[in-house]
N, C-alpha and C. Protein backbone atom coordinates (compact mmCIF):
# COMPACT_ATOMS: atom_id res chain seq x y z
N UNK A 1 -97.34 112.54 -57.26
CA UNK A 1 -98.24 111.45 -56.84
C UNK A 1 -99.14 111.01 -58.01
N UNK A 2 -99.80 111.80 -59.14
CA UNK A 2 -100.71 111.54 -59.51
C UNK A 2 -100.02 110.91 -61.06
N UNK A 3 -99.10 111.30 -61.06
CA UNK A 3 -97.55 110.90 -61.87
C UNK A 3 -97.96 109.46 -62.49
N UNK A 4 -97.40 108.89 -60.77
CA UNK A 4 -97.08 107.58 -60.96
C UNK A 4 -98.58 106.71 -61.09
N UNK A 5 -99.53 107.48 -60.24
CA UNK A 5 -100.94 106.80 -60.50
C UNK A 5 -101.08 106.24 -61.84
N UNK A 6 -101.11 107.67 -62.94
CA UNK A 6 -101.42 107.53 -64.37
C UNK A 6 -100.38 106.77 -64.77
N UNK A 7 -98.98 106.29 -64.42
CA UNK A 7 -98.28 105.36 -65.40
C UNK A 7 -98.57 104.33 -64.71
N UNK A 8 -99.42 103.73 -63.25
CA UNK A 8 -99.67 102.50 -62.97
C UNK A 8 -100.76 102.24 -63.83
N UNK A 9 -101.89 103.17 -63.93
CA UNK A 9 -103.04 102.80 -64.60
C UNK A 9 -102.65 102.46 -66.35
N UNK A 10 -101.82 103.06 -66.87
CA UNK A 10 -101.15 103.27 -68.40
C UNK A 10 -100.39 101.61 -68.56
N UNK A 11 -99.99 101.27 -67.21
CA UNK A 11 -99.11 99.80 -67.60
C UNK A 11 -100.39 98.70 -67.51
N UNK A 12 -101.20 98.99 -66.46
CA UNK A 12 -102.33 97.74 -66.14
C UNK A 12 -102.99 97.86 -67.72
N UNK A 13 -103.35 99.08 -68.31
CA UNK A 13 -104.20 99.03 -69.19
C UNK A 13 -103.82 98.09 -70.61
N UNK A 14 -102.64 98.36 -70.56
CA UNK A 14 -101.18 97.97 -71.66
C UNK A 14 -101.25 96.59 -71.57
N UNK A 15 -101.78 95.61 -70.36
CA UNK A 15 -101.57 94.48 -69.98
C UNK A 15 -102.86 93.56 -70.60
N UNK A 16 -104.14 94.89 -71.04
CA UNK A 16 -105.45 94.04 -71.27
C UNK A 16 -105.12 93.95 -73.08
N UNK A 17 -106.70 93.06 -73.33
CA UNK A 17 -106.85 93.21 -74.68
C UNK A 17 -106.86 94.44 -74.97
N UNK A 18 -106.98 94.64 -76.70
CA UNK A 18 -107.66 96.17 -76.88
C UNK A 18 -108.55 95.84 -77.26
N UNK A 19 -109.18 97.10 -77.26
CA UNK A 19 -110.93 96.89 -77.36
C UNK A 19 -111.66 96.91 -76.09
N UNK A 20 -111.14 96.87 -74.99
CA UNK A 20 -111.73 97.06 -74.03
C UNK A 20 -112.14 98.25 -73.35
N UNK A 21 -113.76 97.75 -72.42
CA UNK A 21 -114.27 98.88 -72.24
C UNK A 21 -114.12 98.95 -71.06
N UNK A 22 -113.56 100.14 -70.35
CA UNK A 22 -112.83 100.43 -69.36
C UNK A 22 -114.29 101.58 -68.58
N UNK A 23 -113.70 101.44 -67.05
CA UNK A 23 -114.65 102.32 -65.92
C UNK A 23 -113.61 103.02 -65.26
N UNK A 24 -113.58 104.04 -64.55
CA UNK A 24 -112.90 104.22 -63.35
C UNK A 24 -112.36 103.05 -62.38
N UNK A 25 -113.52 102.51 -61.80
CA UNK A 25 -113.64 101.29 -60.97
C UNK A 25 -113.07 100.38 -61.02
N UNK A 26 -112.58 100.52 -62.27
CA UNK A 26 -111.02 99.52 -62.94
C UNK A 26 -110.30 99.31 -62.00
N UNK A 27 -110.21 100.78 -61.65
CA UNK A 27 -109.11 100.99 -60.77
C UNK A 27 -108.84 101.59 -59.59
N UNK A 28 -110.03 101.05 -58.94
CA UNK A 28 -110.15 101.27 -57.97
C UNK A 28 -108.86 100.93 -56.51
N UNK A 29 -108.47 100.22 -56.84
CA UNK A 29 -107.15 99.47 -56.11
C UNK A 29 -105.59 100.80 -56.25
N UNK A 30 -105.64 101.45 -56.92
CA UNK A 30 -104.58 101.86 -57.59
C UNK A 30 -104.64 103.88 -57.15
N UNK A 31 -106.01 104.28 -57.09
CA UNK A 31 -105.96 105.71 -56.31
C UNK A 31 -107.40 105.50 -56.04
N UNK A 32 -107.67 106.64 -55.08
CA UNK A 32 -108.74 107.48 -54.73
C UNK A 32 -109.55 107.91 -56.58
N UNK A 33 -111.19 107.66 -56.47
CA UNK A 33 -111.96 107.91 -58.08
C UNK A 33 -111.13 109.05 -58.39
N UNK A 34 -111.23 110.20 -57.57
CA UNK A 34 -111.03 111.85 -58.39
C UNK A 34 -109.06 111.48 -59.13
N UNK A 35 -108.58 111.08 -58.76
CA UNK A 35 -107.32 110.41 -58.91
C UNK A 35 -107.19 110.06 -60.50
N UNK A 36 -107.81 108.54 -60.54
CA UNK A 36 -108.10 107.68 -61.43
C UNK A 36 -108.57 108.63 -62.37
N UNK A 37 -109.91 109.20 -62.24
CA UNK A 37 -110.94 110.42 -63.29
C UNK A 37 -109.60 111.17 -64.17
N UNK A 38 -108.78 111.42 -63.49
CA UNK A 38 -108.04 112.97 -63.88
C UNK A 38 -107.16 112.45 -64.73
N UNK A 39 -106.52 110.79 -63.95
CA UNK A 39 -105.18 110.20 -64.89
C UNK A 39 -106.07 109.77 -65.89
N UNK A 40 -107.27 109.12 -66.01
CA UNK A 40 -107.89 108.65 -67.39
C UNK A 40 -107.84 109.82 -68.58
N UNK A 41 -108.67 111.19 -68.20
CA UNK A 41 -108.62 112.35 -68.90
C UNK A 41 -107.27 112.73 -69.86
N UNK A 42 -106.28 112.26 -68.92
CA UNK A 42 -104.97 112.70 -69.23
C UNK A 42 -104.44 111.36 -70.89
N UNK A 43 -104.75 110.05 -70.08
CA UNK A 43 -104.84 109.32 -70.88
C UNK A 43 -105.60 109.30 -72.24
N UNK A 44 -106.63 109.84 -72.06
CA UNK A 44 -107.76 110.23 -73.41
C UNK A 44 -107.18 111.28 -74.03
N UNK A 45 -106.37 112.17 -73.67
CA UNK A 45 -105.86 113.24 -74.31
C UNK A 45 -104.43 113.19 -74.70
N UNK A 46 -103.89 112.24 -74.31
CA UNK A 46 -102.45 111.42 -75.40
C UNK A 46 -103.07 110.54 -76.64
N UNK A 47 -104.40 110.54 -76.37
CA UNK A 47 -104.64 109.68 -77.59
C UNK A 47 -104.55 108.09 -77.29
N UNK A 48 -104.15 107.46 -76.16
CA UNK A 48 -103.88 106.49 -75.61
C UNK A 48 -105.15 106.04 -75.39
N UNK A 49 -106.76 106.59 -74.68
CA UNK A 49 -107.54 105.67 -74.58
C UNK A 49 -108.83 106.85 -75.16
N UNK A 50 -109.83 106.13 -75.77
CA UNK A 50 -111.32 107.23 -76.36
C UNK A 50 -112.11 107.02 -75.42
N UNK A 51 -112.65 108.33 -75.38
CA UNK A 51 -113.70 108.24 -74.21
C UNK A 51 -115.13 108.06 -75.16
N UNK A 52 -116.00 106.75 -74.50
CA UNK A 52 -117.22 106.53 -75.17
C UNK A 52 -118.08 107.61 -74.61
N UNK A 53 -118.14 107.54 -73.50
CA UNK A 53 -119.43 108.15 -72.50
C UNK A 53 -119.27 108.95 -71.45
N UNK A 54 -119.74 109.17 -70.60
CA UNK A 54 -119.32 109.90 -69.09
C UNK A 54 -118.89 108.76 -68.46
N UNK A 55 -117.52 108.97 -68.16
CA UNK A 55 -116.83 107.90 -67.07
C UNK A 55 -117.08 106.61 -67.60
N UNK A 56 -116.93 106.39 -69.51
CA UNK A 56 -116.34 104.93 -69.91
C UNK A 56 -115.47 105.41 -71.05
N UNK A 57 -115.01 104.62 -70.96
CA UNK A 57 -113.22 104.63 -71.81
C UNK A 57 -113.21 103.51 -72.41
N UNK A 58 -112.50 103.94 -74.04
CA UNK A 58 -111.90 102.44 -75.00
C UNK A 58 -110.73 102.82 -74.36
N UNK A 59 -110.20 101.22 -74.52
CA UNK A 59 -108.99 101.17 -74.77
C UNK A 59 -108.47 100.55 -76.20
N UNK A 60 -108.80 101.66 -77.32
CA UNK A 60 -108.92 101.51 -78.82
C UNK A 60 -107.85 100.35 -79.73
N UNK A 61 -108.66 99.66 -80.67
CA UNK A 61 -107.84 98.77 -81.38
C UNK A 61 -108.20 99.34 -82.61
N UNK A 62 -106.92 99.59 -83.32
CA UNK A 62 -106.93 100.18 -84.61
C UNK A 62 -107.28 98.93 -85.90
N UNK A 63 -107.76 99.48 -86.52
CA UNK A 63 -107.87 98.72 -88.06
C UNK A 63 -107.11 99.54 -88.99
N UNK A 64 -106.03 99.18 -89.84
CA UNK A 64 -105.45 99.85 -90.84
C UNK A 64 -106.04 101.15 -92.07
N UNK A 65 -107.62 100.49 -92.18
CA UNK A 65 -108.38 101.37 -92.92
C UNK A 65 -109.52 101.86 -92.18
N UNK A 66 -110.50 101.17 -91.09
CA UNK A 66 -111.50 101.47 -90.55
C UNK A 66 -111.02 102.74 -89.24
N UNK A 67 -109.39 102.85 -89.23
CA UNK A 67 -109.38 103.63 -87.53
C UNK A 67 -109.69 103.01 -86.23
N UNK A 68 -109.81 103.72 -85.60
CA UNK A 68 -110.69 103.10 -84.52
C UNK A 68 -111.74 102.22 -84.14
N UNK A 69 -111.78 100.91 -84.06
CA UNK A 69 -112.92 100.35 -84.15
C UNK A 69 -113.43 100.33 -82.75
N UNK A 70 -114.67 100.66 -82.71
CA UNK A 70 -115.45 101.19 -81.67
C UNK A 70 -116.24 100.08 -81.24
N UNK A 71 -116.74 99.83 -79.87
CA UNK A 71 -117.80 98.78 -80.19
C UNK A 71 -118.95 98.93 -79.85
N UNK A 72 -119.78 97.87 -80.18
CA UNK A 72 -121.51 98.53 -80.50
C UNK A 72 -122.17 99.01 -79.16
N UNK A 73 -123.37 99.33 -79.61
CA UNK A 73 -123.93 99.96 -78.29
C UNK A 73 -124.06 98.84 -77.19
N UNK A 74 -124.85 98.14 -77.85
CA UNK A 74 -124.91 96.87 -76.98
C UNK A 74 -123.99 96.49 -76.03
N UNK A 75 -122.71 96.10 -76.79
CA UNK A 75 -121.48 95.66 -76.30
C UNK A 75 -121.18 97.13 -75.27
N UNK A 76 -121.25 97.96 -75.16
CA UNK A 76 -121.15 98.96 -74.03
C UNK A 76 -122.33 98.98 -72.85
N UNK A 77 -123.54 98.15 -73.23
CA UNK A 77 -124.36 98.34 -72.67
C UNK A 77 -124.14 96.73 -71.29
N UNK A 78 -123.77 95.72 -72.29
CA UNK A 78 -123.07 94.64 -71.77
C UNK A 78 -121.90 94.71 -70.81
N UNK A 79 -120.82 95.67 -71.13
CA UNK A 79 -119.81 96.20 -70.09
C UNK A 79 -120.29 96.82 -68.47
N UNK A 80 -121.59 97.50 -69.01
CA UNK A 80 -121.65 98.08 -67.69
C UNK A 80 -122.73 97.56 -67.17
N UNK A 81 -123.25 96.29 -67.53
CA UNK A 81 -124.09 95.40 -66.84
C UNK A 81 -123.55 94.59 -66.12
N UNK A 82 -122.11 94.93 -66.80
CA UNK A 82 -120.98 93.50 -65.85
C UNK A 82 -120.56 94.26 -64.82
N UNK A 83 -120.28 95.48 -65.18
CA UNK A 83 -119.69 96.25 -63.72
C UNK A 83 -120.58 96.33 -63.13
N UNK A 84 -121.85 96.26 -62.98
CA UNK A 84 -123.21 96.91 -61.93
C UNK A 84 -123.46 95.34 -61.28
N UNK A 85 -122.59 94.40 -61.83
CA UNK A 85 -123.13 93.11 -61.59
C UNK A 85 -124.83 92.78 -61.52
N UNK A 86 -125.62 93.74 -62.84
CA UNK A 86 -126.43 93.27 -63.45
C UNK A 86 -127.04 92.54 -64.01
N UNK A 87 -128.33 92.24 -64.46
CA UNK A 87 -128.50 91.49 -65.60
C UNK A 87 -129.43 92.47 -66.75
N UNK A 88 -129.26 92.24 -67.75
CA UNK A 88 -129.92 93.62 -68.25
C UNK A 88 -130.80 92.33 -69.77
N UNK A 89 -131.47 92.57 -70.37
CA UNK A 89 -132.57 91.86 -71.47
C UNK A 89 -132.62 93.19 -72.30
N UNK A 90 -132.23 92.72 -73.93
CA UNK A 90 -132.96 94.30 -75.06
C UNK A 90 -134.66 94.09 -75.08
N UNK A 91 -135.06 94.91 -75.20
CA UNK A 91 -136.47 95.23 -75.26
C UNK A 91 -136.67 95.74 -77.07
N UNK A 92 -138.05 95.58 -76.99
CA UNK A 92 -138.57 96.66 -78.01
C UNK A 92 -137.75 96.26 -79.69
N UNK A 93 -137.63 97.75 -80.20
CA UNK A 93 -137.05 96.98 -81.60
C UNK A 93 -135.73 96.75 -81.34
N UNK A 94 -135.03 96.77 -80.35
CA UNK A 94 -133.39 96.01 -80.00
C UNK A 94 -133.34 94.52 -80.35
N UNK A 95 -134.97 94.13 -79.87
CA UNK A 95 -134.78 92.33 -79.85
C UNK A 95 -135.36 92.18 -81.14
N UNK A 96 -136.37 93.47 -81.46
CA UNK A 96 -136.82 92.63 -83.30
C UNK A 96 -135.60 92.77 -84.18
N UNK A 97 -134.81 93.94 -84.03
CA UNK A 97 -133.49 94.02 -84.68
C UNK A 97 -132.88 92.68 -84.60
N UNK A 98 -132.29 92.16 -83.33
CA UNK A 98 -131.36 90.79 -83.11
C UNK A 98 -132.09 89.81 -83.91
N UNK A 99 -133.57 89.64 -83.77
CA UNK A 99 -134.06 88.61 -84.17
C UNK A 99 -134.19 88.43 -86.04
N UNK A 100 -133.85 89.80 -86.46
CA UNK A 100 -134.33 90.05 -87.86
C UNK A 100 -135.59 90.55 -88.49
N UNK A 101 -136.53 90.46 -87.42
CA UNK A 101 -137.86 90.85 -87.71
C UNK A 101 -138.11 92.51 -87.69
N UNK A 102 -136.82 93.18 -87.90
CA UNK A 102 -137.48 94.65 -88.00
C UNK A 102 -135.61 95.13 -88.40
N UNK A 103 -135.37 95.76 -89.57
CA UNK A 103 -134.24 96.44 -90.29
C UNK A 103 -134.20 97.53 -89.29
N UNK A 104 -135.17 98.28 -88.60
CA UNK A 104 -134.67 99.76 -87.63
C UNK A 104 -134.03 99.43 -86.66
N UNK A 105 -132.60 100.32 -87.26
CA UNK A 105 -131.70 100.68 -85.67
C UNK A 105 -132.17 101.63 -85.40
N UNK A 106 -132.51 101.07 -84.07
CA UNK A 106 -132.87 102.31 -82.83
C UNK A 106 -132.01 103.27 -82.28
N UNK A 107 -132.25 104.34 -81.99
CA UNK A 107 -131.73 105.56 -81.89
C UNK A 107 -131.44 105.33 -80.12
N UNK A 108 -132.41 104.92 -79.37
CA UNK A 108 -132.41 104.76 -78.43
C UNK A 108 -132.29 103.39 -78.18
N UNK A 109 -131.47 102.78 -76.98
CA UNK A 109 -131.79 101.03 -77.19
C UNK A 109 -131.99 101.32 -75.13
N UNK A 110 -133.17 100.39 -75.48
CA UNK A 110 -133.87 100.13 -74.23
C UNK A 110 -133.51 98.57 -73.59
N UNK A 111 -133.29 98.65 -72.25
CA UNK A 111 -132.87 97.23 -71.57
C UNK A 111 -133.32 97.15 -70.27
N UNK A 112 -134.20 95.86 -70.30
CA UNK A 112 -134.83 95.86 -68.88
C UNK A 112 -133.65 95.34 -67.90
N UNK A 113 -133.53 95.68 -66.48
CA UNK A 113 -132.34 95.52 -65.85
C UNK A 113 -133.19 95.00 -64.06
N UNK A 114 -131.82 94.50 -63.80
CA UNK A 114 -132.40 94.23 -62.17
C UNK A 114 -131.29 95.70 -61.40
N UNK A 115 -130.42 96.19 -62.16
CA UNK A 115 -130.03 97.34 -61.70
C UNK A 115 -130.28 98.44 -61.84
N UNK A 116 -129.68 99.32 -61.79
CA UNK A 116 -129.55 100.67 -61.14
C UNK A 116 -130.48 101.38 -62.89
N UNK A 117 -131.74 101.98 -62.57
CA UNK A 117 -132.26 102.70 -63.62
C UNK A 117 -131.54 103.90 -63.92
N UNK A 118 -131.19 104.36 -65.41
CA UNK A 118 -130.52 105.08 -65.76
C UNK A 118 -130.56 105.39 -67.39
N UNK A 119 -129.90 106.69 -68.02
CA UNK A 119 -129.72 106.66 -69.32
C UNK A 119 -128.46 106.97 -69.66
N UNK A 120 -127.84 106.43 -70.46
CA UNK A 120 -125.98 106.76 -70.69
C UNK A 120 -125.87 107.10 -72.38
N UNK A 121 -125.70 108.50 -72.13
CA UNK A 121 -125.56 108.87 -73.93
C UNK A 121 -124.05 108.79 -74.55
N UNK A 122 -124.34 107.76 -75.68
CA UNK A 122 -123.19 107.52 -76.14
C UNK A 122 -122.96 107.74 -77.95
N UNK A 123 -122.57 109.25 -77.87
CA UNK A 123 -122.37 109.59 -78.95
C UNK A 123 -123.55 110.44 -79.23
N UNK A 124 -124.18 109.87 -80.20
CA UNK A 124 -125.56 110.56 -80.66
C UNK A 124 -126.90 109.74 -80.00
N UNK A 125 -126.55 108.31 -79.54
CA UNK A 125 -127.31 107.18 -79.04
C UNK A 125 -127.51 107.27 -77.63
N UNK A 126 -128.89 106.49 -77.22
CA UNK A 126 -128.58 106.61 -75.75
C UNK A 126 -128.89 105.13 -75.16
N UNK A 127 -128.38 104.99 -74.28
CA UNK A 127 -128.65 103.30 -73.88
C UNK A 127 -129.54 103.70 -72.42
N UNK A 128 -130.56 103.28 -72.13
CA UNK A 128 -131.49 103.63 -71.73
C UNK A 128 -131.93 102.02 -70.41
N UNK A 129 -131.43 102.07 -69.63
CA UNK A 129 -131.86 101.18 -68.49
C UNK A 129 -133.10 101.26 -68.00
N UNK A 130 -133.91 100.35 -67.74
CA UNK A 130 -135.22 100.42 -66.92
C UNK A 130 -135.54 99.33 -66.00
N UNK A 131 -135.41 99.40 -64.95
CA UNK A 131 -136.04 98.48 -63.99
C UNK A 131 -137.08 97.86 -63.89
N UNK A 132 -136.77 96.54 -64.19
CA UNK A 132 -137.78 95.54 -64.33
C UNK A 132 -137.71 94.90 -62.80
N UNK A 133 -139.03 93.89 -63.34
CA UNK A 133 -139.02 92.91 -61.91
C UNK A 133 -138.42 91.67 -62.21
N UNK A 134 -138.08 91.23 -61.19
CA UNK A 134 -137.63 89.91 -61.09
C UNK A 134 -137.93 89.04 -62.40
N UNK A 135 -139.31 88.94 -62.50
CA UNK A 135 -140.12 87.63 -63.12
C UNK A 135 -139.45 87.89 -64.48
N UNK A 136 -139.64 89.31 -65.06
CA UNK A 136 -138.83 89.55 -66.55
C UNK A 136 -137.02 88.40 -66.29
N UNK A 137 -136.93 88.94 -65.66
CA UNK A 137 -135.23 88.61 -65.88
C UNK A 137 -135.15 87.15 -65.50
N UNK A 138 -135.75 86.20 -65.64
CA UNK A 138 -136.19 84.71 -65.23
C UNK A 138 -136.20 83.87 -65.96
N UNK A 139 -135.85 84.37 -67.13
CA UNK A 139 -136.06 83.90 -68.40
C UNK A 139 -134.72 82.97 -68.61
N UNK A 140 -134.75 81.79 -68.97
CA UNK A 140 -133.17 81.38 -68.87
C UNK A 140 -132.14 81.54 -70.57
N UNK A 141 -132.72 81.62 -71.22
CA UNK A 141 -132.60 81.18 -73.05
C UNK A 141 -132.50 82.63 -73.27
N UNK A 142 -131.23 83.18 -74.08
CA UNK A 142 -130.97 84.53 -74.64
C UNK A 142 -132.26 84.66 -75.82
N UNK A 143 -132.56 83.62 -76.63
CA UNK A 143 -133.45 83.57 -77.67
C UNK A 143 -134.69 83.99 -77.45
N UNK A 144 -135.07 83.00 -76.49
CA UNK A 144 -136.68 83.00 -75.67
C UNK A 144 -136.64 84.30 -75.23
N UNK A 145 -135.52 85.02 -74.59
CA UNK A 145 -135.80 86.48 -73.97
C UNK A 145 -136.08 86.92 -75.07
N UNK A 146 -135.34 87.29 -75.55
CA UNK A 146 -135.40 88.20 -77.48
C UNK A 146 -137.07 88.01 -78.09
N UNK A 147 -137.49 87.08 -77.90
CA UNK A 147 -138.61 86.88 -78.65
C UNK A 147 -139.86 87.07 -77.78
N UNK A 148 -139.80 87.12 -76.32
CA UNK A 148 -141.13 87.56 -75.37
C UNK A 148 -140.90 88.75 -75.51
N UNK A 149 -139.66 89.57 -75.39
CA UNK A 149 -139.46 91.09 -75.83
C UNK A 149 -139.89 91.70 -77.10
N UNK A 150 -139.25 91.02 -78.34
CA UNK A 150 -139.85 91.40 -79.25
C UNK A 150 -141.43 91.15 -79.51
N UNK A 151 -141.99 90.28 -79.42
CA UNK A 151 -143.45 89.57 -79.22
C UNK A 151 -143.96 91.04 -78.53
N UNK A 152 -143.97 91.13 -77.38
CA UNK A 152 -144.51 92.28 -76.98
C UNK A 152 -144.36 93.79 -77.74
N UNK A 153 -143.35 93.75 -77.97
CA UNK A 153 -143.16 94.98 -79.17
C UNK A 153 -144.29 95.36 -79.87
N UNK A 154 -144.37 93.93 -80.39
CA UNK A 154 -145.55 93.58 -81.95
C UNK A 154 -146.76 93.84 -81.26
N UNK A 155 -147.04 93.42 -80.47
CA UNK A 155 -148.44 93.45 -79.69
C UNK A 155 -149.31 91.76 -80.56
N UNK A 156 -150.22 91.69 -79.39
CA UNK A 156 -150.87 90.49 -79.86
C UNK A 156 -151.46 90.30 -80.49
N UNK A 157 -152.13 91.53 -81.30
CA UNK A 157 -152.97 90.90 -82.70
C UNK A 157 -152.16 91.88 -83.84
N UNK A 158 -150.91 92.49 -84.05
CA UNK A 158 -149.81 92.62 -85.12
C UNK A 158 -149.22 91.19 -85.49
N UNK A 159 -148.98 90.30 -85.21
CA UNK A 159 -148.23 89.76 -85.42
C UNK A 159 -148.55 88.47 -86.97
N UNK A 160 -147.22 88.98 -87.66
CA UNK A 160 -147.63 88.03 -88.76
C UNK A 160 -147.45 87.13 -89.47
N UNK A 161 -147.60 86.01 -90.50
CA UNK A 161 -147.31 84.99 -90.28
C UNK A 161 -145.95 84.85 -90.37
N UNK A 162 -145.60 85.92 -91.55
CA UNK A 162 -143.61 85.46 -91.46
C UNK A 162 -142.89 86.20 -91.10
N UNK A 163 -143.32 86.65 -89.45
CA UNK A 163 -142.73 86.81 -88.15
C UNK A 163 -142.76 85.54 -87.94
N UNK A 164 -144.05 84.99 -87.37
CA UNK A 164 -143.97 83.67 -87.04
C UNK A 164 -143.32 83.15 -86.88
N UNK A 165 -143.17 82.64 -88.71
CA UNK A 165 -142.33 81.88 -89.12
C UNK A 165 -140.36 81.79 -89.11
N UNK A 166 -140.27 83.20 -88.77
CA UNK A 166 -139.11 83.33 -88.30
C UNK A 166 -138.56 83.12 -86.91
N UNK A 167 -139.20 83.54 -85.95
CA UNK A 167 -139.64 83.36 -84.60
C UNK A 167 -139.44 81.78 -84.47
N UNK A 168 -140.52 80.85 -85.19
CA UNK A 168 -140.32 79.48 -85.07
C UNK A 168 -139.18 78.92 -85.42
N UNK A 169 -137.70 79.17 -86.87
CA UNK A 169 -137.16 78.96 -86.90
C UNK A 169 -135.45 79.22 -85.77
N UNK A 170 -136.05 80.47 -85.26
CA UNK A 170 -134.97 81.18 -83.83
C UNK A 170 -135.21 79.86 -82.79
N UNK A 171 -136.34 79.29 -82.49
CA UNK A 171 -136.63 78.71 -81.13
C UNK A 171 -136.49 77.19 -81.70
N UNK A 172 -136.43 76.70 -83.14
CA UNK A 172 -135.56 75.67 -83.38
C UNK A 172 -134.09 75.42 -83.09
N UNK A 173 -133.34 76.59 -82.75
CA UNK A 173 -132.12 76.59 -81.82
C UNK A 173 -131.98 76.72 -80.66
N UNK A 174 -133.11 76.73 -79.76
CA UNK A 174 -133.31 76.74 -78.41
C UNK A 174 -133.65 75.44 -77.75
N UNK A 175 -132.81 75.01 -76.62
CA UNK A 175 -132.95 73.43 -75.94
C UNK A 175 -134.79 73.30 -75.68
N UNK A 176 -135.65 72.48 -75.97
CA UNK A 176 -136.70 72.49 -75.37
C UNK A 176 -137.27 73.01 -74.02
N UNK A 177 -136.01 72.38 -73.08
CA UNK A 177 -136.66 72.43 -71.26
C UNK A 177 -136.90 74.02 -71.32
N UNK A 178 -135.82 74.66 -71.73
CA UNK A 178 -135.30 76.15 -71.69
C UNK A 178 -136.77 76.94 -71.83
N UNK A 179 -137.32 76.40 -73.98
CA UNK A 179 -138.85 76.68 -73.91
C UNK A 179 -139.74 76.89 -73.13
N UNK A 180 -139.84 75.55 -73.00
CA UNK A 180 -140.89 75.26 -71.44
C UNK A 180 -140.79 76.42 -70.53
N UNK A 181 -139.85 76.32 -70.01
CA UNK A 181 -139.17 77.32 -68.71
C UNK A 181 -139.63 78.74 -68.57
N UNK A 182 -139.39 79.09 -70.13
CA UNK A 182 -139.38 80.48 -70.29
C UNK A 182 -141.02 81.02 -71.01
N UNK A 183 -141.83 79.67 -71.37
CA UNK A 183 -143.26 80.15 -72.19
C UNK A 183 -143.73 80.55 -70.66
N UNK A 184 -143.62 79.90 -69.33
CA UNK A 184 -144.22 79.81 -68.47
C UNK A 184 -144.32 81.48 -67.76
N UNK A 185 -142.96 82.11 -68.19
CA UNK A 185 -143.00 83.30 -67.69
C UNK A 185 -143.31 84.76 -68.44
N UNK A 186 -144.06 83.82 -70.06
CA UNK A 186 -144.79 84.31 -70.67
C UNK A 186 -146.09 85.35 -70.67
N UNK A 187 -146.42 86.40 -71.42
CA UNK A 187 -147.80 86.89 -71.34
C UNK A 187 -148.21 85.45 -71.78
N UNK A 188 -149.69 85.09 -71.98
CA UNK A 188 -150.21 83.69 -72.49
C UNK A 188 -150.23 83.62 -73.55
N UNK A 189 -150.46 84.53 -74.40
CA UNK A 189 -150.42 84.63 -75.63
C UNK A 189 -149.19 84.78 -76.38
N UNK A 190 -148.23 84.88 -76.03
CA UNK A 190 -146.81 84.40 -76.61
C UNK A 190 -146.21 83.13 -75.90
N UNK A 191 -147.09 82.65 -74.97
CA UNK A 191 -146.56 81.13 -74.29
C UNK A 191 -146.84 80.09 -75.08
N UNK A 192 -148.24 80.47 -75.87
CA UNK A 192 -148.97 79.81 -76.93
C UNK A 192 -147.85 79.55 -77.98
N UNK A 193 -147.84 80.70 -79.10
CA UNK A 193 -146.63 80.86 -79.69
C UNK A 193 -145.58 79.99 -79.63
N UNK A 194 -145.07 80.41 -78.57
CA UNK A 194 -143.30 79.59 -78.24
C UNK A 194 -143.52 77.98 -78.28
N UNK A 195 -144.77 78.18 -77.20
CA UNK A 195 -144.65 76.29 -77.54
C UNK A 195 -145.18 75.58 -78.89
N UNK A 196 -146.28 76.23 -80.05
CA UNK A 196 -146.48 75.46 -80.87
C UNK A 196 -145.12 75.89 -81.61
């Protein structure tokens, strides 16, 4: 029985891109979890798929010289925001990182979420969920989020001019209304900010 499970799950997988980041829940259609769990294991141990985390799986794309190319935390953190049918925002130095305003990769990457609070260690890293409220996740503009997140990072009297000035050039690629939209769900003092 559990045979044919693992070569149904081995052909569906065969059928995706590679590079993909795989759950149990994949496959849910196909056995009972403890089922699926055991044929994945089996799969990770032909070398056929890497296990990132507890209960997530590559389904690995090789590079000729790099090996395995793995993908970033983020991008794992993004996978299982899609399975939780989440919405998740980086916080802290995740968004000064994106934005450029701070060279430290974080050891830990923090994400405010409307789901399920949690921490998922991946590798040496941990991706770190926290439940926010509503009003955080309201934000419509990936940019504008990045920058009320990072903004708060800085705190309100750190901040300096060529942050600013970088900050101002990020929200020169952001539609105006979006601005508007999102200064409103601002602390005031970065609503200030965004709009001059």
């Amino acid at each position: 029985m559990t045979k044919s499970v693992q070569t149904r799950i081995e052909n569906e997988i065969k059928s995706m891109k590679k590079g993909r980041i795989l759950f149990p829940s994949n496959f849910d259609d196909i056995g009972n979890v403890e089922v699926v769990k055991k044929s994945l294991l089996r799969l990770e141990n032909k070398k056929f798929l890497v296990r990132l985390a507890h209960g997530i799986y590559l389904y690995p794309k090789q590079d000729k010289l790099l090996g395995v190319l793995c993908p970033t935390i983020e991008e794992i953190a993004v996978a299982i925001a899609e399975r939780d049918k989440a919405r998740i925002i980086p916080t802290g130095t995740t968004a000064l990182n994106k934005l450029g305003l701070s060279t430290q990769i974080p050891m830990n990457i923090v994400f405010l979420t409307d789901g399920a609070p949690r921490s998922i260690l991946v590798g040496k890293r941990t991706i770190k969920l926290k439940r926010t409220s509503p009003k955080n996740l309201a934000v419509k503009g990936e940019i504008t989020s990045l920058i009320i997140q990072a903004l708060k990072e800085i705190g309100k009297d750190n901040v300096t001019a060529a942050q600013l000035e970088k900050i101002k050039i990020h929200l020169e690629k952001e539609k105006q209304e979006i601005i508007k939209h999102d200064a409103k769900l601002a602390p005031v003092w970065i609503s200030k900010i965004m709009k001059n």
